[in-house]
N, C-alpha and C. Protein backbone atom coordinates (compact mmCIF):
# COMPACT_ATOMS: atom_id res chain seq x y z
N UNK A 1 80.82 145.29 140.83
CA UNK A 1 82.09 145.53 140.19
C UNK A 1 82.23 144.60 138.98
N UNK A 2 82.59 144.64 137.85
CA UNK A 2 82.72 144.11 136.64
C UNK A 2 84.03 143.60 136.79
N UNK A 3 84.22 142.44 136.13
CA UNK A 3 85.18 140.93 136.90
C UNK A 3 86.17 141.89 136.08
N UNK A 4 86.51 142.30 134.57
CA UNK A 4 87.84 142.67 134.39
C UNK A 4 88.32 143.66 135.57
N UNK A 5 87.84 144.54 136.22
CA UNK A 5 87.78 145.55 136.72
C UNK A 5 88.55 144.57 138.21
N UNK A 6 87.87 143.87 138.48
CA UNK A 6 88.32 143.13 140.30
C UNK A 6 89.90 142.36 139.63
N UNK A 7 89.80 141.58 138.42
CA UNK A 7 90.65 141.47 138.21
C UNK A 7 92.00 142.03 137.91
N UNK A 8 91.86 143.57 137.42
CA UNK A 8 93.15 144.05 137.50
C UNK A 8 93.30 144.71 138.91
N UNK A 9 91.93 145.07 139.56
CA UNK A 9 92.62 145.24 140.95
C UNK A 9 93.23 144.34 141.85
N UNK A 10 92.76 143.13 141.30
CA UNK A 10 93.93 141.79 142.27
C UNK A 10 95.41 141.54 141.79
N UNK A 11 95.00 141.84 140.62
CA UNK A 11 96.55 141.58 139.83
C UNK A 11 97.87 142.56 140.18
N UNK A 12 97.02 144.00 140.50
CA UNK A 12 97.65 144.79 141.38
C UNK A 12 98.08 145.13 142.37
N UNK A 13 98.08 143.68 142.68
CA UNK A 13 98.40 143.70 144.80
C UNK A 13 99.62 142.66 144.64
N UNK A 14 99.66 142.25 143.20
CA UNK A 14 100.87 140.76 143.17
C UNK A 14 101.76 141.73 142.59
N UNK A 15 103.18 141.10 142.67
CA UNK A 15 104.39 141.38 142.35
C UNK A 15 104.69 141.18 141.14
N UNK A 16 105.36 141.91 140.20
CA UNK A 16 105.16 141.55 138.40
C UNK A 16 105.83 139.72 138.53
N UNK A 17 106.88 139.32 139.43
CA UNK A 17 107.23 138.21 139.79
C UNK A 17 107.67 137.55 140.90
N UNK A 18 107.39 136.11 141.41
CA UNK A 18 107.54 135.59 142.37
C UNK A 18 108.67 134.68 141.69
N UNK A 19 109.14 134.32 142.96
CA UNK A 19 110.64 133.37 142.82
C UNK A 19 109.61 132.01 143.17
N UNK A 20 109.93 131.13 142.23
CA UNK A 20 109.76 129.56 142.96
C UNK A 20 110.87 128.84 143.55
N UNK A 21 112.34 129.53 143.85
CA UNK A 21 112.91 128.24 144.47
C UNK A 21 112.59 127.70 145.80
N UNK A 22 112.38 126.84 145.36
CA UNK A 22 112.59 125.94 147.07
C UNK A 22 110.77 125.00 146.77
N UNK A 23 110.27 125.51 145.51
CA UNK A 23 109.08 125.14 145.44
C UNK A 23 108.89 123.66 144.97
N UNK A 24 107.76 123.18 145.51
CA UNK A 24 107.56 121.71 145.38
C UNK A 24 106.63 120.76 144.51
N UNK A 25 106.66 120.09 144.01
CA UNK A 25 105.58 119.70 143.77
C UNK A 25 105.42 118.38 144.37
N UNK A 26 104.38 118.00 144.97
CA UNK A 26 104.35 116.70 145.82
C UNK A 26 103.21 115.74 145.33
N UNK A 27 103.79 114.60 145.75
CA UNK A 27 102.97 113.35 145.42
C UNK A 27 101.37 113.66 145.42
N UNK A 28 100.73 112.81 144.36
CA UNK A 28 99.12 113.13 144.19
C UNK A 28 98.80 114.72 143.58
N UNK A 29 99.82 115.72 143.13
CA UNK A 29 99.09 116.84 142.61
C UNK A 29 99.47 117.58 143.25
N UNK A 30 99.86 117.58 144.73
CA UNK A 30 99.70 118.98 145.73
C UNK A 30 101.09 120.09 144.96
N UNK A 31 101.47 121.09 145.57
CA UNK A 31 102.21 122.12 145.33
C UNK A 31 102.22 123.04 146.42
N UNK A 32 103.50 122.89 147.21
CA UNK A 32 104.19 124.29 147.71
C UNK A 32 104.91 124.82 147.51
N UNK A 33 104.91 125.99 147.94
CA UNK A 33 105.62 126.88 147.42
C UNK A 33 105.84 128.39 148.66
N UNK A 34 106.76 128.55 149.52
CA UNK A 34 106.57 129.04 150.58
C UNK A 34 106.76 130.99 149.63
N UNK A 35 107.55 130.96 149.21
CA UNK A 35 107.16 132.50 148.94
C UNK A 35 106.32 132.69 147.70
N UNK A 36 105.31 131.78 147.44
CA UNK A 36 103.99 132.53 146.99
C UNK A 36 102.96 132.27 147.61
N UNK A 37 102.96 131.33 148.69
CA UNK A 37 101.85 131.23 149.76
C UNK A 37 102.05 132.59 150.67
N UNK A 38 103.32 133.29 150.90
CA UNK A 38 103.35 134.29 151.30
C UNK A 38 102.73 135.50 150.63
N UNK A 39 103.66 135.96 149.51
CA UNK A 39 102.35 137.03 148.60
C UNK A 39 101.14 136.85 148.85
N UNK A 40 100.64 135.64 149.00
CA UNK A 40 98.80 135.32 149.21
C UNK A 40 98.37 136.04 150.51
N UNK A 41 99.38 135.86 151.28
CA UNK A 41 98.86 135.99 152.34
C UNK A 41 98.66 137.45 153.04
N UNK A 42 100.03 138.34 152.32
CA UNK A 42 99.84 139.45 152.35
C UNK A 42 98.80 139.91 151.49
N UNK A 43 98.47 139.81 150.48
CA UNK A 43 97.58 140.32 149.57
C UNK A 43 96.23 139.76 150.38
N UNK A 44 95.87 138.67 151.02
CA UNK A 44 95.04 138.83 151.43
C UNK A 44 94.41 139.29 152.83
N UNK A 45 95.50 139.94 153.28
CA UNK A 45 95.67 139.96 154.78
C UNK A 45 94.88 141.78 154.62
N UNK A 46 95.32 142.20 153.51
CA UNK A 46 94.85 143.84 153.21
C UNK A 46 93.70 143.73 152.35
N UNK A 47 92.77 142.86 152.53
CA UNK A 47 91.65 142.93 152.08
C UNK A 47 90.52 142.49 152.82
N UNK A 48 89.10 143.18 152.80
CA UNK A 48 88.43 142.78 154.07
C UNK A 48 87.41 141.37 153.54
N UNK A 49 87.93 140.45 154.77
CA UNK A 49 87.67 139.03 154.35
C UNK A 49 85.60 138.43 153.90
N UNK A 50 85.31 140.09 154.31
CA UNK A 50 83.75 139.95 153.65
C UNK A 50 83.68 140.08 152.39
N UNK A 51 84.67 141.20 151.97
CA UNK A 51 84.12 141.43 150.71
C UNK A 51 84.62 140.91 149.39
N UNK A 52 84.23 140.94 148.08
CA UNK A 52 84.59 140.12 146.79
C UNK A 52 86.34 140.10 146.94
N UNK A 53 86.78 141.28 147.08
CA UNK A 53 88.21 141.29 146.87
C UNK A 53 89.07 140.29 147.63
N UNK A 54 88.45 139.69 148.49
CA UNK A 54 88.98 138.70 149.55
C UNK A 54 88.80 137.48 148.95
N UNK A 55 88.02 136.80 148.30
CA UNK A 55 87.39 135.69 147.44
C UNK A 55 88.36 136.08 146.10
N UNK A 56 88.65 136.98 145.38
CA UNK A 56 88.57 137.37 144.38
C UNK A 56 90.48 137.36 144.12
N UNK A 57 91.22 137.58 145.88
CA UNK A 57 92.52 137.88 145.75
C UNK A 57 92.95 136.07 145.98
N UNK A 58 92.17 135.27 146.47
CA UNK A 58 92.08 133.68 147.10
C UNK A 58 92.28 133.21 145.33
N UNK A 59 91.16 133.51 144.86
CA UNK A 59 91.29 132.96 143.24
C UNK A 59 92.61 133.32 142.85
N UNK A 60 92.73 134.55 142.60
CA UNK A 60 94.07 134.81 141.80
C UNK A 60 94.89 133.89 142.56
N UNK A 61 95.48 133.73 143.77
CA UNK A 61 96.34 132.80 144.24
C UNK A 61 96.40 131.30 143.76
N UNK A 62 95.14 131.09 143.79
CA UNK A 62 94.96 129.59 142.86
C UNK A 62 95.05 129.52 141.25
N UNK A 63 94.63 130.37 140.86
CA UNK A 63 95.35 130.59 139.78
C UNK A 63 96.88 130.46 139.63
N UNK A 64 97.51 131.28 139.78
CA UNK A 64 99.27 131.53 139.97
C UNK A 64 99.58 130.25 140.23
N UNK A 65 99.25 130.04 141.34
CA UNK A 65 99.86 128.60 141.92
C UNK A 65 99.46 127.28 140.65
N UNK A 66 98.70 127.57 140.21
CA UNK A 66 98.25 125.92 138.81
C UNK A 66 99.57 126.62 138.07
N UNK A 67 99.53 127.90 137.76
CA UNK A 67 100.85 128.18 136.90
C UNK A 67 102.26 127.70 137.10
N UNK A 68 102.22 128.12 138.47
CA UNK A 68 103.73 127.97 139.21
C UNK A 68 104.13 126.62 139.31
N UNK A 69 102.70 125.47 139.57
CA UNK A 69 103.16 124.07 139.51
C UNK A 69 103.67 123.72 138.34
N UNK A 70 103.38 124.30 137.02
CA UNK A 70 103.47 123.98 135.70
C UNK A 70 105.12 124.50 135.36
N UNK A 71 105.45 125.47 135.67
CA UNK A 71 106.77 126.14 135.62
C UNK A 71 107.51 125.64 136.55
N UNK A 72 107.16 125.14 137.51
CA UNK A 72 108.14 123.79 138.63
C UNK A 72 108.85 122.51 137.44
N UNK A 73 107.95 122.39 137.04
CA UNK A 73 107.94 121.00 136.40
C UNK A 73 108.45 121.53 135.11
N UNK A 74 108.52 122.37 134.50
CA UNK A 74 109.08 122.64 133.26
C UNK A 74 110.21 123.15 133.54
N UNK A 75 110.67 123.52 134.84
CA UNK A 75 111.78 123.97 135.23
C UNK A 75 112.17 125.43 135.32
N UNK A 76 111.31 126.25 135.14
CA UNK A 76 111.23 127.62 135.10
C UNK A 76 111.11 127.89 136.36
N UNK A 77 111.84 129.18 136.89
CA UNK A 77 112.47 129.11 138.06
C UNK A 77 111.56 130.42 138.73
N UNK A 78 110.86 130.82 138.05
CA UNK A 78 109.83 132.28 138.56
C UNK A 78 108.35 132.02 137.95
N UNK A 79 107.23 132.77 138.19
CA UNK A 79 105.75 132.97 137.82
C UNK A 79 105.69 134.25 137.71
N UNK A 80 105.00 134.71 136.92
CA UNK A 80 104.70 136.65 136.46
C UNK A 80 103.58 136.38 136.84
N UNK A 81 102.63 137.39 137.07
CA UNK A 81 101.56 137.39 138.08
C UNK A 81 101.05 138.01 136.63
N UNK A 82 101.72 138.31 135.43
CA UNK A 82 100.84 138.15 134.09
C UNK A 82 100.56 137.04 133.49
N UNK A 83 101.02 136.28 134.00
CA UNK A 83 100.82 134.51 133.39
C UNK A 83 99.23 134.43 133.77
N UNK A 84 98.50 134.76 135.01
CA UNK A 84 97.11 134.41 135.21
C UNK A 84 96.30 135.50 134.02
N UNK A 85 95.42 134.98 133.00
CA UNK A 85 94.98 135.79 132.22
C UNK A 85 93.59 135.77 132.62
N UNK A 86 92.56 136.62 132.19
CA UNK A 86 91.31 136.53 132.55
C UNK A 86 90.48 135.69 132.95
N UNK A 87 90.45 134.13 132.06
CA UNK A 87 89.86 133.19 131.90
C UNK A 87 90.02 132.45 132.97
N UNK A 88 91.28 132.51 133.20
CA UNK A 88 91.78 131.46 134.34
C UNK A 88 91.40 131.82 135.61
N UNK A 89 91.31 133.11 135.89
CA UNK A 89 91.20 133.47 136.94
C UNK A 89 89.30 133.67 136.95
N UNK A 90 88.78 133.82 136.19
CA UNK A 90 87.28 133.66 136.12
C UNK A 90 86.86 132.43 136.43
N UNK A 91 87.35 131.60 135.83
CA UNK A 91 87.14 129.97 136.09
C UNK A 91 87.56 129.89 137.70
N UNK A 92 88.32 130.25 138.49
CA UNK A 92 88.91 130.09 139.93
C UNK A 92 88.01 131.35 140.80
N UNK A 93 87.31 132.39 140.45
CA UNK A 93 86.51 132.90 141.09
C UNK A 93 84.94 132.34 140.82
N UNK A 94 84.98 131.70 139.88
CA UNK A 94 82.80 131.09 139.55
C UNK A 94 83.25 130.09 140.88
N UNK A 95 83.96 128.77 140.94
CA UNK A 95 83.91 127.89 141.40
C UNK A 95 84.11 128.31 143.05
N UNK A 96 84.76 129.15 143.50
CA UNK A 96 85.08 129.82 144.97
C UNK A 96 83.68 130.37 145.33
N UNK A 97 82.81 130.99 144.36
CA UNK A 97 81.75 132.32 144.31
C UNK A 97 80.72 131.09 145.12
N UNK A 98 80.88 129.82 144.47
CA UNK A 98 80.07 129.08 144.41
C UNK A 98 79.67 128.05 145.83
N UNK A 99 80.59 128.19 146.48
CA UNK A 99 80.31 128.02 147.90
C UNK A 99 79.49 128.99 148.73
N UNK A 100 78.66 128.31 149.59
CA UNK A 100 77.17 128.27 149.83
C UNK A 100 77.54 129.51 150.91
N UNK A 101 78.75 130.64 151.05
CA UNK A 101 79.30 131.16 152.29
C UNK A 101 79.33 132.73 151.34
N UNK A 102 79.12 132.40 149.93
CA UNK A 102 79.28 133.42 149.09
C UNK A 102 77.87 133.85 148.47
N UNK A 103 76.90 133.06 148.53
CA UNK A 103 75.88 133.24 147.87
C UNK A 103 75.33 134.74 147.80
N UNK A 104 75.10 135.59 148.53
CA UNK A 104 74.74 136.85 148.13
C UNK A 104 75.50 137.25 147.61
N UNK A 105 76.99 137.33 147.66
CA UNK A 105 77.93 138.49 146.78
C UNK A 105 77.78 137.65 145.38
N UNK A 106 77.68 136.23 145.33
CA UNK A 106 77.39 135.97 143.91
C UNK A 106 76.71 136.35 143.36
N UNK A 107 75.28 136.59 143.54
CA UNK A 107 74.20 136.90 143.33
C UNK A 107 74.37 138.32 142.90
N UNK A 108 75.19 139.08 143.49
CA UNK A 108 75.57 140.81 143.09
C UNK A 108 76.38 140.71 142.62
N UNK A 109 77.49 139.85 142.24
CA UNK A 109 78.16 139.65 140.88
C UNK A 109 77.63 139.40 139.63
N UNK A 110 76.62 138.68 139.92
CA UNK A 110 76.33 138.26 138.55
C UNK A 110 75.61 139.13 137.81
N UNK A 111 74.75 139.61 138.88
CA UNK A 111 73.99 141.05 138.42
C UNK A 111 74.80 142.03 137.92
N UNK A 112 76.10 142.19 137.99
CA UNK A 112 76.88 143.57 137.58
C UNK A 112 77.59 142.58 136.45
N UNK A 113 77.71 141.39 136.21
CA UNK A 113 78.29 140.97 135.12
C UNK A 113 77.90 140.15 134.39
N UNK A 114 76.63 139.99 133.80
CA UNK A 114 75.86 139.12 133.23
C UNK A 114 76.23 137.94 132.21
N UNK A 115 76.36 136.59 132.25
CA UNK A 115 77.34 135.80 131.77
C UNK A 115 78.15 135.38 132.38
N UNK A 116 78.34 135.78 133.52
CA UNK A 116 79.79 135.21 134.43
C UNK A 116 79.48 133.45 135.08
């Protein structure tokens, strides 16, 4: 599958927006946020945890969430699930791909997307 391609199918399982109230940002970096750990969870709960889309819906969540910490702190009170743009979310699927639990589907990613 060609990454723009997984990517708008992940982007298509998120909500055009999530609410951050009640969201946190905590000492040392961390960030919660209970109703977008939820979206995650549904979005990943309907995907089968073998295949790319399961790795691929995990990224987008880490993605959103670096966003959502950033809009905590700037005081913006929602995240658009258009805020994650290609890059970002490419950068959060190489580094996931890259655990030693993924190695064949990497290996058939990279083959269908040469450069990734």
């Amino acid at each position: 599958m060609k990454l723009e391609d997984l990517y708008l199918i992940v982007r298509s399982k998120w909500p055009q927006s999530v609410s951050l109230d009640g969201a946190t940002v905590l000492a040392g970096g961390g960030f919660l946020c209970w109703e977008l750990n939820g979206v995650a969870d549904r979005v990943m709960e309907a995907c089968d945890p073998n295949d790319i889309e399961y790795v691929a819906a995990w990224s987008f969540h880490q993605a959103i969430a670096e966003i959502a910490q950033n809009n905590v702190k700037m005081g913006v009170g929602n995240v658009d699930s258009g805020e994650v743009d290609l890059p970002l979310f490419a950068r959060q699927l190489r580094f996931n791909l890259e655990d030693s639990s993924w190695a064949k589907v990497l290996i058939e990613f990279e083959s269908e997307n040469p450069g990734f």
